[in-house]
Protein backbone atom coordinates (compact mmCIF):
# COMPACT_ATOMS: atom_id res chain seq x y z
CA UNK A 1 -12.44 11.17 -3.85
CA UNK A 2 -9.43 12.20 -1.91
CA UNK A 3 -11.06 10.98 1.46
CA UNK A 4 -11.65 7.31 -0.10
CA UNK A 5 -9.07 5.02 -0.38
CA UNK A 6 -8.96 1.32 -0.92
CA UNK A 7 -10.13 -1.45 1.46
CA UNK A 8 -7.94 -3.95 3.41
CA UNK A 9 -6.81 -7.08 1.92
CA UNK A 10 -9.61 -9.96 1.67
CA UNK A 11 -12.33 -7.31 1.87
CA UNK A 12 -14.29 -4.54 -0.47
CA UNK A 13 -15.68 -1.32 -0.08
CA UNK A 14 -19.24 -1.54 -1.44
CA UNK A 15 -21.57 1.25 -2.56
CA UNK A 16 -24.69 1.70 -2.22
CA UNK A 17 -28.17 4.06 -1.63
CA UNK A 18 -31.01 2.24 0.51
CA UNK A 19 -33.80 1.34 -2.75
CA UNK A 20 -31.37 -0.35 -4.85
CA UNK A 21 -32.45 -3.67 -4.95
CA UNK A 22 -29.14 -5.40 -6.88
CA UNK A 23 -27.22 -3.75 -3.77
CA UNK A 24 -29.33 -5.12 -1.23
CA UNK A 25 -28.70 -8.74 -2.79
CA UNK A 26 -24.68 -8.44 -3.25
CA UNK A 27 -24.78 -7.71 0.65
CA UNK A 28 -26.82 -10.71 1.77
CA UNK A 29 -24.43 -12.56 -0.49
CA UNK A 30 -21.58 -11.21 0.50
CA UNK A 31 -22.49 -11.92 4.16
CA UNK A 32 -23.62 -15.20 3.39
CA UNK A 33 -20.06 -16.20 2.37
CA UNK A 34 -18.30 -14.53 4.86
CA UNK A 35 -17.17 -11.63 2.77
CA UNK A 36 -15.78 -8.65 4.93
CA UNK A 37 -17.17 -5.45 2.99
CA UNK A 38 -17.75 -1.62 3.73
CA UNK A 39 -21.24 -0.63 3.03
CA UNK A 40 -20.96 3.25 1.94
CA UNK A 41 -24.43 4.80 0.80
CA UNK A 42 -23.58 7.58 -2.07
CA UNK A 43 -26.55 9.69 -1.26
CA UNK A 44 -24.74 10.20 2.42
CA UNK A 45 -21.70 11.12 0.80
CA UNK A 46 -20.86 13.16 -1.73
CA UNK A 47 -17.06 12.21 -2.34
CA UNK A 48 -18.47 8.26 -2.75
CA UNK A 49 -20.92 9.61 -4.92
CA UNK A 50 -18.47 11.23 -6.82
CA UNK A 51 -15.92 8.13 -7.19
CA UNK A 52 -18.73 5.64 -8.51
CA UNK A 53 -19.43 8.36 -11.30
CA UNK A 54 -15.54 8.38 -11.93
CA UNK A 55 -15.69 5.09 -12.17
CA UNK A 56 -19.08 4.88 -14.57
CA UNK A 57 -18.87 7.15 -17.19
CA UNK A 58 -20.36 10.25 -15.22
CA UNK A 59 -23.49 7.87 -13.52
CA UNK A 60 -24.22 6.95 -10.28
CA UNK A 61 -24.33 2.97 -10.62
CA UNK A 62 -24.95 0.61 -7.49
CA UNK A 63 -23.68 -1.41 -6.31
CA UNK A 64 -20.26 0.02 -6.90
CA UNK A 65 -17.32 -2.60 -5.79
CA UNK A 66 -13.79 -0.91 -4.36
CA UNK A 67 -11.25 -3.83 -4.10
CA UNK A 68 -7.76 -3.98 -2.35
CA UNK A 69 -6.02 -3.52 -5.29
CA UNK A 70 -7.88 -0.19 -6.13
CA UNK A 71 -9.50 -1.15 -9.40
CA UNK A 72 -13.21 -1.49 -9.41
CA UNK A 73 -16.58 -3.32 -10.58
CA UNK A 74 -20.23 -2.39 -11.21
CA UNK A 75 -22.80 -4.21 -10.42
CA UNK A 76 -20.17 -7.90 -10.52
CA UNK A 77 -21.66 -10.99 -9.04
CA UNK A 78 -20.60 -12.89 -6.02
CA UNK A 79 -18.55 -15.11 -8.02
CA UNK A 80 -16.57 -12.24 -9.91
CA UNK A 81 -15.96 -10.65 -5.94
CA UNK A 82 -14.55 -13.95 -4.99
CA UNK A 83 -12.47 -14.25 -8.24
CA UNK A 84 -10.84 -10.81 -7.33
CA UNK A 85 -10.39 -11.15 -3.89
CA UNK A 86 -8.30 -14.42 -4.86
């Protein structure tokens, strides 16, 4: 985790592998609204891989949301993102 750190105000750090379906969706959403994110797939890197099961009780849940402020969501909606970003 020590190579992660937390995204730049107004945008998230997202994360992902390539089959999950609820990831592919948050990222068309996401880009639909204008919503700067970082798109980092878990299965290319260990340390993200190794945050989102930090963050999830020891599994690797996608999408995994990073926001500005360091605290983090699984699997949140669009609305939730927006609610967080402020």
């Amino acid at each position: 985790m020590s190579t992660l750190s937390a995204p730049a105000a107004g945008t998230v750090t997202m994360f992902t592998t390539t089959w999950c379906g609820y990831c592919r969706r948050l990222k068309s959403q996401l880009e639909r609204e204008g919503i700067a994110f970082t798109e980092v797939d878990i299965e290319r890197k260990p340390d993200a891989a190794d945050y989102v099961m930090l963050v999830n009780g020891g599994n690797q849940t996608v999408p995994t949301v990073l926001f500005p402020d360091g605290s983090a969501a699984t699997n949140p909606s669009l609305a939730e993102v927006r609610e967080r970003l402020g």
